[in-house]
Protein backbone atom coordinates (compact mmCIF):
# COMPACT_ATOMS: atom_id res chain seq x y z
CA UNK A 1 14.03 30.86 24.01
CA UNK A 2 11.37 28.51 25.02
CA UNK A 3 9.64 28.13 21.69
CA UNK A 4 13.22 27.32 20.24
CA UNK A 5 13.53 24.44 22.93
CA UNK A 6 10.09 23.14 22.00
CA UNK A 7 11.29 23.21 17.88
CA UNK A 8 14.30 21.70 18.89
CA UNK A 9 12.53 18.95 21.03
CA UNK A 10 10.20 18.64 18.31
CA UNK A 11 12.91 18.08 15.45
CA UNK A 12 14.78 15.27 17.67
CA UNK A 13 11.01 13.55 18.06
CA UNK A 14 10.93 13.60 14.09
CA UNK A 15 14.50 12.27 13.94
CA UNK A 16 13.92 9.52 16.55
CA UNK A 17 11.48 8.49 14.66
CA UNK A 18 13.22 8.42 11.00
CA UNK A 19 14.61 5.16 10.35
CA UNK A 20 18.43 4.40 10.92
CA UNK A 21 20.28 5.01 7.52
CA UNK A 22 21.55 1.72 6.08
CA UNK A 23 25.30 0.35 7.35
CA UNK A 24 28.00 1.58 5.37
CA UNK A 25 29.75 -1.96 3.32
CA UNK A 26 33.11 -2.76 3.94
CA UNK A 27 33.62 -3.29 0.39
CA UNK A 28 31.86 -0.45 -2.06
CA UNK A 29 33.89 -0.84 -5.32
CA UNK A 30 32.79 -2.95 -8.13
CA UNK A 31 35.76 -4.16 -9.00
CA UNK A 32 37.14 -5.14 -5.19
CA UNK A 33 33.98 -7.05 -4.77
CA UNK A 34 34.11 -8.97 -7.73
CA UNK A 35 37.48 -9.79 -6.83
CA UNK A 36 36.05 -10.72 -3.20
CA UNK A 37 33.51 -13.03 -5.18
CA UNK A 38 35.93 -14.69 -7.65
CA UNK A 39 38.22 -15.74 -4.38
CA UNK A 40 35.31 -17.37 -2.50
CA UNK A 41 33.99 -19.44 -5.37
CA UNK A 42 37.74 -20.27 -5.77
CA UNK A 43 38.62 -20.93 -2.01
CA UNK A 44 35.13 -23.33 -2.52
CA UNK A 45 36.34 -25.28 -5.58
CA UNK A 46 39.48 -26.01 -3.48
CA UNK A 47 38.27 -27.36 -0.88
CA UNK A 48 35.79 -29.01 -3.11
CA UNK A 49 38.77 -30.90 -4.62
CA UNK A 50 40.06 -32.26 -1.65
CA UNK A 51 40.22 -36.22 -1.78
CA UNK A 52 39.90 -36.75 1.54
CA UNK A 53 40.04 -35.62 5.31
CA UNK A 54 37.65 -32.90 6.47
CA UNK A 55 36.71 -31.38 2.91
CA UNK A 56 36.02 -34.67 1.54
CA UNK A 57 33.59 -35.63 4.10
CA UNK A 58 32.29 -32.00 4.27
CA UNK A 59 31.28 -31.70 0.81
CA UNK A 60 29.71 -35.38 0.55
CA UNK A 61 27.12 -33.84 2.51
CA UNK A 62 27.15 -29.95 1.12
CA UNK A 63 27.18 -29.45 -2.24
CA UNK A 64 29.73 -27.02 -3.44
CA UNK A 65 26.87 -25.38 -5.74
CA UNK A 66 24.98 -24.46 -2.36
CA UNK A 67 28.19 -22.68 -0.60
CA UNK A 68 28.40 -20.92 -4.18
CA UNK A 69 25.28 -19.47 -3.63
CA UNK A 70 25.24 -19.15 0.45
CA UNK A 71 28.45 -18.01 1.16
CA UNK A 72 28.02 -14.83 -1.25
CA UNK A 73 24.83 -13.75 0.25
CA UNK A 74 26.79 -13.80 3.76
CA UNK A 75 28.98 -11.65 2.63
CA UNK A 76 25.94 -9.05 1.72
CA UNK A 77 24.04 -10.20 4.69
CA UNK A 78 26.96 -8.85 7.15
CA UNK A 79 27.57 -5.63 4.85
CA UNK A 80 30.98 -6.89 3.72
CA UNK A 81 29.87 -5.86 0.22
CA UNK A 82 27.07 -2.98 -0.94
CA UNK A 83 24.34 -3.64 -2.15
CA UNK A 84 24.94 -1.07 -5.41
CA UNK A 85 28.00 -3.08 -5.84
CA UNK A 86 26.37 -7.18 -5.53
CA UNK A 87 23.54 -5.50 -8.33
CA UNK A 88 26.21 -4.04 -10.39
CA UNK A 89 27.82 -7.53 -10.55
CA UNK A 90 24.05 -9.52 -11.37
CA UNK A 91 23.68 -7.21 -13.98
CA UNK A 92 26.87 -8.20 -15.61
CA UNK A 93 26.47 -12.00 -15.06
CA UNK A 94 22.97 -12.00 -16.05
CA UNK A 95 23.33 -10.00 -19.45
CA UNK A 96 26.75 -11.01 -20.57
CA UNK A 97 28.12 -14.56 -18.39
CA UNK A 98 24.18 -16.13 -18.85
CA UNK A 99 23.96 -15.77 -22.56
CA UNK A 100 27.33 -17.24 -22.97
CA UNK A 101 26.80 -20.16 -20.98
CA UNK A 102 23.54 -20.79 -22.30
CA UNK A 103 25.09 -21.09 -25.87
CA UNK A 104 28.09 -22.79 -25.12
CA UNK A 105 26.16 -25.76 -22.70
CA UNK A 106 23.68 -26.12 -25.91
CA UNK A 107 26.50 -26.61 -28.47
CA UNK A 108 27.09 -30.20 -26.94
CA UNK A 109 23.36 -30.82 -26.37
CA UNK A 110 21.54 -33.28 -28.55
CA UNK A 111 18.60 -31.46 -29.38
CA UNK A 112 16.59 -35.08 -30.56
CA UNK A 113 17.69 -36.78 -26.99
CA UNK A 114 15.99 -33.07 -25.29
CA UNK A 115 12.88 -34.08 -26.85
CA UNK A 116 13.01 -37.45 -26.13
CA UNK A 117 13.19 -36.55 -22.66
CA UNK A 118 9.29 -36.61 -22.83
CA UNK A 119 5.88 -35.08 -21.60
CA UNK A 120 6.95 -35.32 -17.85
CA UNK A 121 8.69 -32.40 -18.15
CA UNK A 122 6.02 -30.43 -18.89
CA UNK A 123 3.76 -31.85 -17.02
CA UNK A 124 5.87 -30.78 -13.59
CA UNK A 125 6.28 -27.55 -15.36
CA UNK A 126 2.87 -26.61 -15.17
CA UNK A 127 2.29 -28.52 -11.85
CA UNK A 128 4.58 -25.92 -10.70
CA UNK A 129 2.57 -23.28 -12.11
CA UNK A 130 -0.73 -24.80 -10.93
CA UNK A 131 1.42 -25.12 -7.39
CA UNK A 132 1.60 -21.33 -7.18
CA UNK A 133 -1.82 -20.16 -8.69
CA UNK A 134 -3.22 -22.13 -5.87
CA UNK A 135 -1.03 -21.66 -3.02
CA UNK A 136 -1.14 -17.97 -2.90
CA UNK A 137 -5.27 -17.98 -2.56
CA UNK A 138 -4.56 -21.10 -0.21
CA UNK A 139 -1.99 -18.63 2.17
CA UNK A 140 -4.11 -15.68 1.96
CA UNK A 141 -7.31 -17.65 3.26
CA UNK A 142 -5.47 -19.08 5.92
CA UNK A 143 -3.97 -16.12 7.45
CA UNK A 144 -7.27 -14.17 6.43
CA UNK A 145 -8.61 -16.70 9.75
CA UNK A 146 -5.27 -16.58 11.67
CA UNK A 147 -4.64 -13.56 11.51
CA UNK A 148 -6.08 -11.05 9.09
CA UNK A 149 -3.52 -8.28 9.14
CA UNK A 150 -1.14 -9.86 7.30
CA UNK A 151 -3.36 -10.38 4.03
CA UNK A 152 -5.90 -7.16 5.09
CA UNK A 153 -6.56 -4.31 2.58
CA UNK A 154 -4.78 -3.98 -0.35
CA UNK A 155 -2.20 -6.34 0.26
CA UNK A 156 -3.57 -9.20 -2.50
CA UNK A 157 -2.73 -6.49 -4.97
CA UNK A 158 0.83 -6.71 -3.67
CA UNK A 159 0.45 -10.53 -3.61
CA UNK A 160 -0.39 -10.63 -7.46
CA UNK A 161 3.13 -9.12 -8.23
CA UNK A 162 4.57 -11.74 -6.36
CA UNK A 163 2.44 -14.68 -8.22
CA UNK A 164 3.31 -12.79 -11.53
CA UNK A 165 7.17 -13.44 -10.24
CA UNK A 166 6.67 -16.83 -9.40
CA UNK A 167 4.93 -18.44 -12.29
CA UNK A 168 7.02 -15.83 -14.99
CA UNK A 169 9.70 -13.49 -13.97
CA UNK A 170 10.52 -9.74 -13.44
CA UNK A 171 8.89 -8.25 -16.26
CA UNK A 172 5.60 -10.57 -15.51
CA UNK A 173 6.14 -8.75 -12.25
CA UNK A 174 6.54 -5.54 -13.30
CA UNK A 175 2.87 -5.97 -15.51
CA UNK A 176 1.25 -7.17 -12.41
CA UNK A 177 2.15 -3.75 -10.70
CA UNK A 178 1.42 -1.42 -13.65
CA UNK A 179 -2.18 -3.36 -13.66
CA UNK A 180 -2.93 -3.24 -10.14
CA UNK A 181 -1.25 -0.01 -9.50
CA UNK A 182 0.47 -1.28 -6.73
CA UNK A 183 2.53 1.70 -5.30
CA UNK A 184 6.20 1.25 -4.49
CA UNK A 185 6.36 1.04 -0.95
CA UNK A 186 4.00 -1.97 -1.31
CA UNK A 187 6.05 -3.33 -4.38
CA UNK A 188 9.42 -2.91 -2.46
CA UNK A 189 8.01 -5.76 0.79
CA UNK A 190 7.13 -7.57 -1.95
CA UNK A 191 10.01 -7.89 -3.78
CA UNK A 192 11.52 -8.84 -0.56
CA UNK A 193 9.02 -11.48 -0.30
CA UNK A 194 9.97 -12.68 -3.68
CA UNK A 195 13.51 -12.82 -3.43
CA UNK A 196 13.88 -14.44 0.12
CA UNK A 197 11.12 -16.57 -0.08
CA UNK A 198 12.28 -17.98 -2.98
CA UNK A 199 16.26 -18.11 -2.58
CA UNK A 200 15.87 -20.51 0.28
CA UNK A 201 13.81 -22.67 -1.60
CA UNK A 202 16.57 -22.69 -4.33
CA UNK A 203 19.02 -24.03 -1.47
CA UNK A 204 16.52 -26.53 -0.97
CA UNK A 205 16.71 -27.65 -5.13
CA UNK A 206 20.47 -27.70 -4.75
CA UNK A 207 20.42 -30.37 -1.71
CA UNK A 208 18.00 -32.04 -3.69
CA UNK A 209 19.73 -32.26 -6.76
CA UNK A 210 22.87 -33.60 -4.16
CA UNK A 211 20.63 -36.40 -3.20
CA UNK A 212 18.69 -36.76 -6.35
CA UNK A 213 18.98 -40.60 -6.58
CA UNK A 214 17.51 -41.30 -3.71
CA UNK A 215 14.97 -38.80 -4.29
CA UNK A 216 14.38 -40.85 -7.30
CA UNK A 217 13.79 -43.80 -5.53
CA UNK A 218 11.06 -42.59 -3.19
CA UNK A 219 9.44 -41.01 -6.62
CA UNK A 220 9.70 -44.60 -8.15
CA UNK A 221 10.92 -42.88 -11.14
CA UNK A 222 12.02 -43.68 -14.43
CA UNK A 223 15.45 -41.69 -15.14
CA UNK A 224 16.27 -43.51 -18.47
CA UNK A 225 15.96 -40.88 -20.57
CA UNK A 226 17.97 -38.65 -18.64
CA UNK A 227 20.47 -41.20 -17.92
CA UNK A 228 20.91 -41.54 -21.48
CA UNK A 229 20.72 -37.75 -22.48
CA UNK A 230 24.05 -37.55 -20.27
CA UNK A 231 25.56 -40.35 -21.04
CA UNK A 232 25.09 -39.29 -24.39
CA UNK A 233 27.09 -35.86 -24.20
CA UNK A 234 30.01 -37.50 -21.46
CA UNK A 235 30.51 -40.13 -23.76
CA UNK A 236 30.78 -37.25 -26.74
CA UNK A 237 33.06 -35.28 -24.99
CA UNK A 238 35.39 -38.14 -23.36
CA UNK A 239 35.65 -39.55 -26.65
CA UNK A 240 36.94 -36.16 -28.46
CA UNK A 241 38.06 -34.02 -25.76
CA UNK A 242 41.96 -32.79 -26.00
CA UNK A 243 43.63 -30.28 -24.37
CA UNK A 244 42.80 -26.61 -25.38
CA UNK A 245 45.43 -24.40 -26.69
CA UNK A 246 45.30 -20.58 -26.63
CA UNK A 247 43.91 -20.09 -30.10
CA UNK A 248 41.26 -22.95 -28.89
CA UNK A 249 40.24 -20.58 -26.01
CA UNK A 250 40.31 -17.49 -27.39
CA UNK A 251 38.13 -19.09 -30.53
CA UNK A 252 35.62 -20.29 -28.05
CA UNK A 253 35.45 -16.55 -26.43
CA UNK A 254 35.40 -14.92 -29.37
CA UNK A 255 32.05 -16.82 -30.66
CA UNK A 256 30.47 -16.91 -27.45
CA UNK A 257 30.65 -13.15 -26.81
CA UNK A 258 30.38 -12.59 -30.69
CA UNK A 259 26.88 -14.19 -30.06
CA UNK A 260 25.94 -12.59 -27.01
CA UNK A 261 26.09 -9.14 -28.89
CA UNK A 262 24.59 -10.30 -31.90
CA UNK A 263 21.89 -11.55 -29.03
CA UNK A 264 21.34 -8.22 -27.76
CA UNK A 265 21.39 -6.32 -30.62
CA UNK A 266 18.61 -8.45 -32.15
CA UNK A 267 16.81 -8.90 -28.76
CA UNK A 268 16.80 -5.13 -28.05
CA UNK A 269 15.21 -4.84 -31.61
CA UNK A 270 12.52 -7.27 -31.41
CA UNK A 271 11.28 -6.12 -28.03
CA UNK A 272 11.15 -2.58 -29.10
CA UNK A 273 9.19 -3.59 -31.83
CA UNK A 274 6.89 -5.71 -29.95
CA UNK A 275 6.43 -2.52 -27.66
CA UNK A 276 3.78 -1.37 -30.36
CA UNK A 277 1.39 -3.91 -29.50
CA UNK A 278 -0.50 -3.63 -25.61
CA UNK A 279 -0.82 -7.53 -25.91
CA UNK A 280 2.74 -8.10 -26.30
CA UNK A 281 3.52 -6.87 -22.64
CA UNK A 282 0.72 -9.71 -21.41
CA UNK A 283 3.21 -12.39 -22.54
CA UNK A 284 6.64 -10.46 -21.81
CA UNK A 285 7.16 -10.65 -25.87
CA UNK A 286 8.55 -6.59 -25.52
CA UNK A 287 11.10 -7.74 -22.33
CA UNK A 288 14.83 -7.49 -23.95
CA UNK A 289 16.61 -9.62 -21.74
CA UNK A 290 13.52 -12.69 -23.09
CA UNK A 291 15.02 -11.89 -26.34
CA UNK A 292 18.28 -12.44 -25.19
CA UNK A 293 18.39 -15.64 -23.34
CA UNK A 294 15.87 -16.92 -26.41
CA UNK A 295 18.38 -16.04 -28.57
CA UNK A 296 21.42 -17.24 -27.08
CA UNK A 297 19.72 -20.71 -26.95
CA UNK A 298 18.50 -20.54 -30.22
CA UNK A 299 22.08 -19.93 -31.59
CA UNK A 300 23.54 -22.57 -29.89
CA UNK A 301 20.86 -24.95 -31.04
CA UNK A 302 21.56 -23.91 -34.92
CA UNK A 303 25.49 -23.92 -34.53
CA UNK A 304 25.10 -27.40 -32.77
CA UNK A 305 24.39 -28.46 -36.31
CA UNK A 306 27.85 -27.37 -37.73
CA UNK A 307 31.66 -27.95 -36.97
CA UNK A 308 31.28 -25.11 -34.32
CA UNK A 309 30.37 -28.12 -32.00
CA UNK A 310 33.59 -29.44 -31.98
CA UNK A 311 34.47 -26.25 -29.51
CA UNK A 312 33.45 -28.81 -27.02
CA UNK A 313 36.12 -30.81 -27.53
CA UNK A 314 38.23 -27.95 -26.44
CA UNK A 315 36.22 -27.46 -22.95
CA UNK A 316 33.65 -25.09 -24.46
CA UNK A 317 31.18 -26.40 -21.72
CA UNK A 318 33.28 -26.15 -19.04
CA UNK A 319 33.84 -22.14 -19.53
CA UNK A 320 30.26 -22.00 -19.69
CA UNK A 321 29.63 -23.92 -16.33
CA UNK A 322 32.60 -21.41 -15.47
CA UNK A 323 29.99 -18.49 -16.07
CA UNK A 324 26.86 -20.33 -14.09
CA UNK A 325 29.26 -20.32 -11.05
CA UNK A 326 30.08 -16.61 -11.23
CA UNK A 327 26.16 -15.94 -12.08
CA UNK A 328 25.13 -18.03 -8.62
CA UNK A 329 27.53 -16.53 -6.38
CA UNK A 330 26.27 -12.88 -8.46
CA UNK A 331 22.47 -14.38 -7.12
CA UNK A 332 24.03 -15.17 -3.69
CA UNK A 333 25.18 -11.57 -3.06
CA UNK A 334 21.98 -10.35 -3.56
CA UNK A 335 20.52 -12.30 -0.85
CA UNK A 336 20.03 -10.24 2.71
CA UNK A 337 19.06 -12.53 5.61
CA UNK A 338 18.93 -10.14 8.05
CA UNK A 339 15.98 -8.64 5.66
CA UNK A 340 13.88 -11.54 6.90
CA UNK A 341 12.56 -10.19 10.29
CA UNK A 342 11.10 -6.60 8.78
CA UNK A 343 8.51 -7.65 6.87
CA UNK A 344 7.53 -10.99 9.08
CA UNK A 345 3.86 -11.15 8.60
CA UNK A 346 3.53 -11.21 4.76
CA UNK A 347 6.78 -13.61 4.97
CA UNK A 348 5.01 -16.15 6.37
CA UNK A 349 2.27 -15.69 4.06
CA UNK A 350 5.07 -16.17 1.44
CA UNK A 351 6.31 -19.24 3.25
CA UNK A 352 3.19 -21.15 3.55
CA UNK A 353 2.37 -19.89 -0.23
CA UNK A 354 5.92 -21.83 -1.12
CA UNK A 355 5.24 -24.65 0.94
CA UNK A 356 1.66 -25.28 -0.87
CA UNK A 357 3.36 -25.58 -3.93
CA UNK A 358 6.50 -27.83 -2.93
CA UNK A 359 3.89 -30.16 -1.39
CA UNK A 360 1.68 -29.93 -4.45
CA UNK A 361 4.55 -31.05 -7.21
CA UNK A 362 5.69 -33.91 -4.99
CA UNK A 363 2.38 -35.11 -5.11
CA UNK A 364 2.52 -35.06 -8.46
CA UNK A 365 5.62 -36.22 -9.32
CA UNK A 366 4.84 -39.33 -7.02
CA UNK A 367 1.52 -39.80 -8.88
CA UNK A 368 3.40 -39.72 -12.57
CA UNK A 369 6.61 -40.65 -11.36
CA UNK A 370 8.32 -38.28 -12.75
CA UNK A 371 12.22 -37.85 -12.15
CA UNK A 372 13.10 -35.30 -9.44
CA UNK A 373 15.26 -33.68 -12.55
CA UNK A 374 11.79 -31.99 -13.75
CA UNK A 375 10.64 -31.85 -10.59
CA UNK A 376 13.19 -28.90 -9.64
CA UNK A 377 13.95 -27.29 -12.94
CA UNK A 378 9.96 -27.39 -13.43
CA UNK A 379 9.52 -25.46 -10.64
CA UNK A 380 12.64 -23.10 -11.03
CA UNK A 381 11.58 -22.67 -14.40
CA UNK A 382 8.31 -20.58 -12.78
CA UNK A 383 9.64 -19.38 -9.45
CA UNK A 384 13.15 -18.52 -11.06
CA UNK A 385 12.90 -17.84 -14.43
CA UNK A 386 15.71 -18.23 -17.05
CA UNK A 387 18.13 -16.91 -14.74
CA UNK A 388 18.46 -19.66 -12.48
CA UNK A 389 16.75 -22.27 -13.94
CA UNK A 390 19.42 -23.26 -16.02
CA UNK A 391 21.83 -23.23 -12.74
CA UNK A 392 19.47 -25.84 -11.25
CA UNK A 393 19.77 -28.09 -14.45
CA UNK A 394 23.37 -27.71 -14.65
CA UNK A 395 23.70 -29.01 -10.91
CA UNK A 396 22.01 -31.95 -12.04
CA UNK A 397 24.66 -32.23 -14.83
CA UNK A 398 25.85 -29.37 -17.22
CA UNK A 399 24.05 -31.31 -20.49
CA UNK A 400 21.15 -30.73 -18.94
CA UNK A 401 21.07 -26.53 -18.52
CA UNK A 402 19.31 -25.94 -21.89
CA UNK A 403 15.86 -27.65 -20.65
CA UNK A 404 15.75 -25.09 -17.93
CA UNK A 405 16.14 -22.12 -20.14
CA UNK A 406 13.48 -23.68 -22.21
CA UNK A 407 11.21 -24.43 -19.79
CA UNK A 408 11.56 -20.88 -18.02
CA UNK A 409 11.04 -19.72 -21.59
CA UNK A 410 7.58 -20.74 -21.32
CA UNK A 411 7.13 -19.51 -17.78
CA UNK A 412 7.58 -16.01 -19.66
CA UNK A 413 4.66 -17.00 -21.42
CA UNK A 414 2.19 -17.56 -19.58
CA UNK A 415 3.26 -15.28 -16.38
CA UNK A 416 1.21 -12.59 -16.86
CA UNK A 417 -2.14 -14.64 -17.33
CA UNK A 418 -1.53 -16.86 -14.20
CA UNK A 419 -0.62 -13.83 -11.95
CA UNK A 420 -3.93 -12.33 -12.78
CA UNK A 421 -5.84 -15.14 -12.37
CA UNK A 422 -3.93 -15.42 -8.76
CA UNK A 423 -4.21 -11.66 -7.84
CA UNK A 424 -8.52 -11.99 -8.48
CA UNK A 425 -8.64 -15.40 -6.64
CA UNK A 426 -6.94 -13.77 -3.65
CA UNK A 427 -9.24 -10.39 -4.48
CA UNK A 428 -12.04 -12.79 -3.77
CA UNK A 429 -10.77 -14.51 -0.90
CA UNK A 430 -10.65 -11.18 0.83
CA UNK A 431 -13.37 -9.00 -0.33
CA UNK A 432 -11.19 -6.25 -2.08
């Protein structure tokens, strides 16, 4: 009897000890939360469209973008919907809404005004990538003197997952592990690092892009060729718009999706033949959904050129900001606030890392004067990817979504290389 007290006694130690199993949602079918989703973002463009009173003075502070994206990730913060459920829903937006968008916003685009737009915007592109390569051996040798738990041991190895993030995406991520072998537990705080770290700096873009004139004016920065870029497309579409019809919809729908398969079907192709080659992974060249968001754009740049443009008249760029809306409040539900207090340490290193690199591209952009336009989508372009980029553009103005995919394009690129380089600065900076 007494040695089955002192199992039992031990069991209830070990189950004390186990951590609490995750709250059960409110909300854990697919379909109900989408449905949750699609009545927020429409509750939000209400009360967007309110001409005055409370909602008008409410949202000439807070842009509706931002409540797109905030009020979603409430709703995953407080366990109102799963977390199976919010990543059901990205997947969807991501692989079927993003391609669509990205073709329809680049029907309208004038592909000779994109280029025009100059070398500024690649010079804050790689600013941004120079931002992070630096910032994450910056943060690690300060906290290595404030206080060296929080970079000790093999934790670099987890940062240079994070910088692979940051300057590419989630498959320059995903090489950054495999090369370090970075084990999962480690991965898993980062990714939490990666994702909070840089969602808040996203709501930070979207009140910038609110206030981007005046943001302009500190930069001293000539806008011109912006300015003209979307005058360019509003004057296009105000001079031929009508009203669409249901054949004009259903058209629209039918050539968007149409391309969207013909997107994956060649994308899926082309990365499984780049599989063959070990350098391909280096620059993400064997990553499907790369493939697909190239291709997407690349269609919409070639049917730009024939009478499939005229779509626009019809509102084809409005359906496609239609997607980027469901695809930021799909982002916002994958956001967990309360997530932000378990891993504080390497948080903060994550912080300070961001705030090196926000500090660094203003500096630049004041030097060059470049527009706070590629200020943002240059650095979305590396801490974002194509996913989001193209959401910061379009909250600039709609015309302007295709230089973010573009730009994050190129992040893809070069995300492996610069995560390396990161990962062995920081290996220095430590001794591992």
């Amino acid at each position: 009897m007494y040695e089955t007290f002192i199992v039992l006694d031990s069991a209830q130690q070990v189950l004390a000890k186990m951590p609490a199993p995750p709250p059960t949602p409110l909300i854990t079918g697919d379909a109900v939360s989408f449905g949750v989703l699609m009545g927020v973002l429409g509750l939000i463009f209400y009360t967007s469209s309110r001409k005055s009173g409370f909602w008008a003075k409410f949202y000439s502070h807070i842009p509706a973008l931002l409540l797109c994206y905030f009020v979603p990730g409430l709703l995953s913060t407080f366990h109102i919907i799963g977390e199976e459920s919010a990543s059901h829903i990205y997947h969807i937006a991501s692989r079927y809404l993003l391609p669509a968008a990205l073709f329809l916003l680049t029907l309208s685009i004038d592909i000779q005004k994109i280029i025009g737009l100059g070398w500024k915007a690649l010079a804050m592109f790689f600013a941004a990538t120079v931002g992070v390569m630096l910032g994450g051996p910056f943060a690690v040798w300060l906290f290595s003197i404030i206080n060296p738990e929080w970079v000790a041991g093999d934790l670099w190895k987890g940062f240079s997952t994070v910088a692979g993030s940051w300057i590419g995406g989630g498959a320059n991520q995903t090489a950054m592990k495999e090369l370090y072998h970075v084990n999962d537990t480690l991965f898993g705080t980062m990714v939490v690092v990666d994702v909070i770290v840089a969602e808040f700096w996203m709501i930070g873009l979207l009140f910038m892009a609110k206030k981007a004139e005046s943001v302009d004016r500190w930069l001293k920065a000539d806008t011109s060729a912006i300015d003209t870029l979307k005058h360019t497309v509003e004057k296009y579409a105000r001079e031929n718009e009508r009203i669409p019809s249901l054949a004009d919809l259903m058209i629209i729908l039918g050539i968007a999706f149409a391309v969207v398969g013909a997107s994956h079907f060649f994308g899926d192709h082309i990365a499984a033949w780049f599989k063959q080659f070990p350098w391909a992974k280096s620059y993400s060249l064997n990553s499907a959904f790369l493939w697909l968001v190239m291709l997407a754009t690349v269609f919409g740049i070639l049917f730009s050129f024939t009478r499939a443009r005229e779509l626009e008249h019809a509102g084809g760029s409005r359906l496609g900001s239609v997607f980027i809306y469901i695809l930021v409040g799909s982002i916002g539900m994958q956001m967990e606030l309360d997530k932000i207090f378990d891993n504080f340490g390497v948080i903060m290193v994550g912080v300070v890392w961001m705030l090196f690199h926000i500090a660094f591209i203003f500096i630049v952009a004041k030097i060059i004067r470049a527009p706070s336009f590629f200020l943002a989508v240059g650095s979305k372009a590396n801490i974002g990817g194509a996913a989001s980029a193209p959401v910061v553009a379009a909250a600039f103005h709609p015309s302007l979504a295709p230089v973010g995919v573009l730009l994050a394009i190129l992040g893809y690129a070069i995300g492996t290389a610069g995560g390396y380089l990161t990962g062995e600065m920081m290996r220095l900076i430590v001794g591992g």
